[in-house]
N, C-alpha and C. Protein backbone atom coordinates (compact mmCIF):
# COMPACT_ATOMS: atom_id res chain seq x y z
N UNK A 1 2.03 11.23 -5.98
CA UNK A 1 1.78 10.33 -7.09
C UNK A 1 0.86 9.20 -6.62
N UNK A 2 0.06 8.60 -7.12
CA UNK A 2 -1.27 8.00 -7.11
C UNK A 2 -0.82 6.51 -7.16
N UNK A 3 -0.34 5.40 -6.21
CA UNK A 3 -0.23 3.96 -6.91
C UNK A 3 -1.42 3.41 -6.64
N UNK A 4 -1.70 2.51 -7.46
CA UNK A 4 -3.08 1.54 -7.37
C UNK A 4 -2.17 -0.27 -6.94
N UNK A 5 -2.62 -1.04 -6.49
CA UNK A 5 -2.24 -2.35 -5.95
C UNK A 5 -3.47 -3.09 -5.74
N UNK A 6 -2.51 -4.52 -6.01
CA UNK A 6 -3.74 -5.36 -6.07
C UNK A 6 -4.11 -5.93 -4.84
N UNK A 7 -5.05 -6.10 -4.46
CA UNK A 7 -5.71 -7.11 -2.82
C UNK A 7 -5.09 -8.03 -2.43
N UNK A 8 -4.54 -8.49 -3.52
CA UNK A 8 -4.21 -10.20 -3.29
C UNK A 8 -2.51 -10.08 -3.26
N UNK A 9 -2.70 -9.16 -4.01
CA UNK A 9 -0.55 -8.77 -4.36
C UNK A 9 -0.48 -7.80 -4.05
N UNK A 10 0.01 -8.07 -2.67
CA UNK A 10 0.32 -6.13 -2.29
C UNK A 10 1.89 -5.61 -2.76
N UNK A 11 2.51 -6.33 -2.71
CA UNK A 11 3.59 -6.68 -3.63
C UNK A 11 3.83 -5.19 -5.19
N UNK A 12 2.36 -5.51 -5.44
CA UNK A 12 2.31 -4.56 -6.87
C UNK A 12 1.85 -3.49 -6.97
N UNK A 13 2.93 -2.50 -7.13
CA UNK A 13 2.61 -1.00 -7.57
C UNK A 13 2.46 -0.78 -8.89
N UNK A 14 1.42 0.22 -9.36
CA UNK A 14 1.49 0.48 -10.52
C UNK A 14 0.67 1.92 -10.59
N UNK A 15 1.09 2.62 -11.19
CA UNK A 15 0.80 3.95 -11.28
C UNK A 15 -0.26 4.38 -11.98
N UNK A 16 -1.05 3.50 -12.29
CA UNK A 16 -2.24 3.70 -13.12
C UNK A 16 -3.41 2.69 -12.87
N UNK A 17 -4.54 2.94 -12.67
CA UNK A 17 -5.76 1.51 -12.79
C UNK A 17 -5.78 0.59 -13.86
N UNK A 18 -5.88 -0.48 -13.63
CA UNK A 18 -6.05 -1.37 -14.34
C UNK A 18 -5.79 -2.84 -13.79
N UNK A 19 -5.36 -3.82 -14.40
CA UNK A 19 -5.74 -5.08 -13.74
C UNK A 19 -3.73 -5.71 -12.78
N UNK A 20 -4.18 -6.60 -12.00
CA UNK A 20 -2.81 -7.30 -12.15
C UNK A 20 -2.41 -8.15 -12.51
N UNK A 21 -1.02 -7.99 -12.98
CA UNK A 21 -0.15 -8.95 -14.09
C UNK A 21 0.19 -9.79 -13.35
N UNK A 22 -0.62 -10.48 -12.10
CA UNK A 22 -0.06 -11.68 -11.68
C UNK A 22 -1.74 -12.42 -11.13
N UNK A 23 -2.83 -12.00 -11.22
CA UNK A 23 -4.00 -12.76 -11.45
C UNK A 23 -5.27 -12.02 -12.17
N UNK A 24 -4.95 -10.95 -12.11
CA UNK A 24 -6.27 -10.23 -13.11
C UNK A 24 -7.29 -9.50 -12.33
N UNK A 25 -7.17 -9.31 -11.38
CA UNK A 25 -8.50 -8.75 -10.44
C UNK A 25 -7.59 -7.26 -10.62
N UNK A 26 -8.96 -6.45 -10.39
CA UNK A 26 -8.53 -4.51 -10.17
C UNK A 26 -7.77 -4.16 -9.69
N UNK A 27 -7.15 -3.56 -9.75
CA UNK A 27 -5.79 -2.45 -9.25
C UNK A 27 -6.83 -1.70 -8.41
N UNK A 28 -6.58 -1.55 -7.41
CA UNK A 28 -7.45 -0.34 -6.24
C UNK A 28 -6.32 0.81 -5.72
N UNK A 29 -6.78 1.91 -5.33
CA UNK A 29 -6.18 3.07 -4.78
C UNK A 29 -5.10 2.82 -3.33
N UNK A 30 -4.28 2.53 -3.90
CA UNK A 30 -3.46 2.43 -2.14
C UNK A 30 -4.01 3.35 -1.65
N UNK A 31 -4.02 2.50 0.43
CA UNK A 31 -4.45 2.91 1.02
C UNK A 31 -3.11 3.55 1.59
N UNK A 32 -1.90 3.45 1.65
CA UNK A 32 -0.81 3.55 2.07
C UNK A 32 -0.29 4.77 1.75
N UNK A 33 -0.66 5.43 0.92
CA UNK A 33 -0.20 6.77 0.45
C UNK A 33 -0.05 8.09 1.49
N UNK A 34 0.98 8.65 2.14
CA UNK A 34 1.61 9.56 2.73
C UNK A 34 1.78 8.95 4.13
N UNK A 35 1.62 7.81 4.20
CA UNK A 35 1.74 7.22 5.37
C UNK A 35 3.67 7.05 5.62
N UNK A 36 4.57 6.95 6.49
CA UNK A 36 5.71 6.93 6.63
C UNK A 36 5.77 5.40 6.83
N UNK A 37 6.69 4.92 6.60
CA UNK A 37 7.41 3.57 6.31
C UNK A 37 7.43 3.12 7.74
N UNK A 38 7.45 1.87 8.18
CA UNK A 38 7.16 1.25 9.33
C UNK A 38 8.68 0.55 9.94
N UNK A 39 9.32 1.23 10.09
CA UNK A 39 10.77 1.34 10.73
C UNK A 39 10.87 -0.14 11.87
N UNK A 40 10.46 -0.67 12.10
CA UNK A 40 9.89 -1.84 13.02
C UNK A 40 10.43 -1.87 14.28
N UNK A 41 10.22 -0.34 14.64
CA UNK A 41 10.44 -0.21 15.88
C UNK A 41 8.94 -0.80 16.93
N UNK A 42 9.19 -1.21 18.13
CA UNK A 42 7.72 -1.56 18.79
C UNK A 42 7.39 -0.51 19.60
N UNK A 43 5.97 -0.40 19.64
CA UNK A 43 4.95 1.04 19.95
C UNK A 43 4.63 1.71 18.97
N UNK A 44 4.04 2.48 19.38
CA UNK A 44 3.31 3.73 18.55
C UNK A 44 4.12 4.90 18.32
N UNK A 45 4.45 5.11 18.64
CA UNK A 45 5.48 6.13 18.62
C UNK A 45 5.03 7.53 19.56
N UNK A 46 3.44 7.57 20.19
CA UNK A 46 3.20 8.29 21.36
C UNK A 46 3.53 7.84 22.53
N UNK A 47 3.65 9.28 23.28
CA UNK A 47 3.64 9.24 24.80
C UNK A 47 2.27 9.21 25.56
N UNK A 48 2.24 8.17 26.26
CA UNK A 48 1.41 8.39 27.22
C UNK A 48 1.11 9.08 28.30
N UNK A 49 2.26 9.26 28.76
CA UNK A 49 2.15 10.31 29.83
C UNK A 49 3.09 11.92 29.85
C-alpha cells in the first residue's frame, strides 16, 4: 500500500496525494516503504567478520 507524507510532518500518513492537514505543502511518496521498523537496537545488524 502506497503512503504519501509530508516533509515537514513526518508524523502524517495518508494513503493518497494531496496536501497536509497541518500546513499545506505536497504529500510526497514515502521513502520508508518495505523498509523494517528500527527496533533501536545499536549497529547495523551485519557482521563484519
Amino acid at each position: 500500500m502506497e503512503t504519501y507524507t509530508c516533509e515537514m510532518h513526518p508524523d502524517v500518513h495518508i494513503d493518497k496525494p494531496g496536501k497536509c492537514p497541518k500546513c499545506g505543502m505536497e504529500l510526497t511518496l514515502s521513502k520508508d516503504m518495505g523498509k523494517t521498523p528500527n527496533t533501536g537496537k545499536k549497529g547495523s545488524g551485519r557482521r563484519c567478520c
